[in-house]
Protein backbone atom coordinates (compact mmCIF):
# COMPACT_ATOMS: atom_id res chain seq x y z
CA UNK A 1 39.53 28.82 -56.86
CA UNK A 2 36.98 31.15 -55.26
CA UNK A 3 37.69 34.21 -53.07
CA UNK A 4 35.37 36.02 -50.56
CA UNK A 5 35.47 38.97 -48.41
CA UNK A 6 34.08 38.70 -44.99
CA UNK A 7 33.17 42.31 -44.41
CA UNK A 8 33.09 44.00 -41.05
CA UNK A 9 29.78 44.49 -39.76
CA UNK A 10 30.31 47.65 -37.87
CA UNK A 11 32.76 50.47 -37.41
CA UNK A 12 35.52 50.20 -34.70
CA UNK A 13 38.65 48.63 -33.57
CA UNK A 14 39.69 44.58 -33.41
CA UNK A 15 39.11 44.01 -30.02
CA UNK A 16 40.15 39.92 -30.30
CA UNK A 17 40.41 37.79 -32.67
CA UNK A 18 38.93 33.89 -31.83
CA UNK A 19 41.46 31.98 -33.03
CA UNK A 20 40.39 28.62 -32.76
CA UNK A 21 37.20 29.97 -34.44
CA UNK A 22 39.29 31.08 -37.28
CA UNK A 23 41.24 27.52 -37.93
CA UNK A 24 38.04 25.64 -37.41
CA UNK A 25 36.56 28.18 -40.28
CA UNK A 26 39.57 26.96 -42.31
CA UNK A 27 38.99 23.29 -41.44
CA UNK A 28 35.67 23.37 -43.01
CA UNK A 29 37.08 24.91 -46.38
CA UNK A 30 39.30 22.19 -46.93
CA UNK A 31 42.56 23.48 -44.79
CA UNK A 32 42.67 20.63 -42.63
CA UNK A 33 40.67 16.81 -41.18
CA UNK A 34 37.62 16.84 -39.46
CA UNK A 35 38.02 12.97 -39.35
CA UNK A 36 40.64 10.49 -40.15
CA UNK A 37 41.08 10.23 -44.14
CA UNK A 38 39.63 13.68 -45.02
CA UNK A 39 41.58 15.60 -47.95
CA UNK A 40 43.82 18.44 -47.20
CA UNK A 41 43.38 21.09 -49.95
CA UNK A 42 46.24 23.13 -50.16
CA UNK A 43 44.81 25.84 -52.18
CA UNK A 44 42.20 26.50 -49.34
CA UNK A 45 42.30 29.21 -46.28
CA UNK A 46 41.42 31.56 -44.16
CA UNK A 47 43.74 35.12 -44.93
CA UNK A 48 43.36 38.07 -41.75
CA UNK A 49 43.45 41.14 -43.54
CA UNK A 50 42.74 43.53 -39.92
CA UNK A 51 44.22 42.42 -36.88
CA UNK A 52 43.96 42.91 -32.88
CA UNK A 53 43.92 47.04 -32.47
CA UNK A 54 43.08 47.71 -35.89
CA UNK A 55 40.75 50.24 -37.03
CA UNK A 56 38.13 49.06 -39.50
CA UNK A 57 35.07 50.92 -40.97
CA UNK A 58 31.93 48.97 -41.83
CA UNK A 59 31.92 47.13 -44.65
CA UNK A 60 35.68 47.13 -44.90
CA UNK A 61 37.34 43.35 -45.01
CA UNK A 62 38.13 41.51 -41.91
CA UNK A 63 39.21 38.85 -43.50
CA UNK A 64 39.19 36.74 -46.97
CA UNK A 65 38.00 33.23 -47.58
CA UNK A 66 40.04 31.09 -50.44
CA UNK A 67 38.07 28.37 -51.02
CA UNK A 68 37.49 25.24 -54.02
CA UNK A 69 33.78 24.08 -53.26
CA UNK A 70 30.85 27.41 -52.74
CA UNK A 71 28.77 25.18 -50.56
CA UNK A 72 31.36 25.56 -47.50
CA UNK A 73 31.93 29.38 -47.70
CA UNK A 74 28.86 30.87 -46.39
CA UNK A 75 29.27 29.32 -43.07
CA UNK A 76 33.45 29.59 -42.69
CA UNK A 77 32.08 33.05 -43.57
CA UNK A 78 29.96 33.71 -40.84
CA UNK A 79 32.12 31.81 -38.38
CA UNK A 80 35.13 34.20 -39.28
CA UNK A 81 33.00 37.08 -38.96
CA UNK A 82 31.70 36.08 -35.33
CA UNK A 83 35.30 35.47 -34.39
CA UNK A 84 35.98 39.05 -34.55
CA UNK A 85 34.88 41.30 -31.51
CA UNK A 86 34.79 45.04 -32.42
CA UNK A 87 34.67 47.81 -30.25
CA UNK A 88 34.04 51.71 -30.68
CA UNK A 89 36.98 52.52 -28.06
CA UNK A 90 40.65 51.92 -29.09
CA UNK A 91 42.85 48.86 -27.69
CA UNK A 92 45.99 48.26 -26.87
CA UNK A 93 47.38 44.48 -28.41
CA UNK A 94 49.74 42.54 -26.05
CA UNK A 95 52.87 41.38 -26.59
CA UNK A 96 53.24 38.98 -29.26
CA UNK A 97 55.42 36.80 -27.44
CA UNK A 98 54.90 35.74 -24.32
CA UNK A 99 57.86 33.64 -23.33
CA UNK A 100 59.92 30.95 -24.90
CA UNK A 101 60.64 27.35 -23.78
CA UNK A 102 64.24 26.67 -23.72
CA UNK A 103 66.59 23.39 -24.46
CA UNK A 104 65.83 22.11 -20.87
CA UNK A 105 61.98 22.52 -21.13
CA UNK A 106 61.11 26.20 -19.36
CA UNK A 107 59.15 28.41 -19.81
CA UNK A 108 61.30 32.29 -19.29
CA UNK A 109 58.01 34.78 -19.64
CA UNK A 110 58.80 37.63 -21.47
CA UNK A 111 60.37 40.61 -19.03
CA UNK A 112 61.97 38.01 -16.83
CA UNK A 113 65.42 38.29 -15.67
């Protein structure tokens, strides 16, 4: 198995995070079916090493690649790397839950009485 760094390409903080981006990234390395009858590689993925409000210098990893066949890194690489948005100024991450859907099928946001 292979590993790569996908380096930050500026100094800042984790703005967002595209997260379909991200999975699709992983999709291509093996982590999941484009089409009906692909192989799932288990040993394949995508690993977030900064996350939203981090600070990250340039050149410091994002994120790393795990991957079986070379020829599908370099662009789950670049599409990890363009699902990051840094900024210079700091931000403040959300919650990380936003509600919860209960045995009768609601949705009680998070702060609700």
């Amino acid at each position: 198995r292979y590993w790569e760094t996908v380096p930050a390409p500026s100094t800042g903080y984790v703005a967002a995070i595209d997260a379909e981006a991200v999975g699709l990234a992983a999709m291509r390395l093996g982590a999941g079916r484009e089409k009906v009858g692909d192989v799932i590689d288990p040993a394949v993925g995508v690993v977030l090493d900064r996350k939203l409000g981090d600070r990250v210098e340039a050149g410091e990893p994002l994120a790393h690649l795990a991957f079986n066949e070379p020829g599908r890194a370099e662009a789950a690489r670049r599409a990890v790397a363009a699902a990051y948005r840094i900024e210079a100024r700091p931000v403040q991450p959300g919650p990380l839950v936003l509600g919860t859907v209960t045995g009768e099928g609601t949705v009680r946001l998070c702060g609700e009485v």
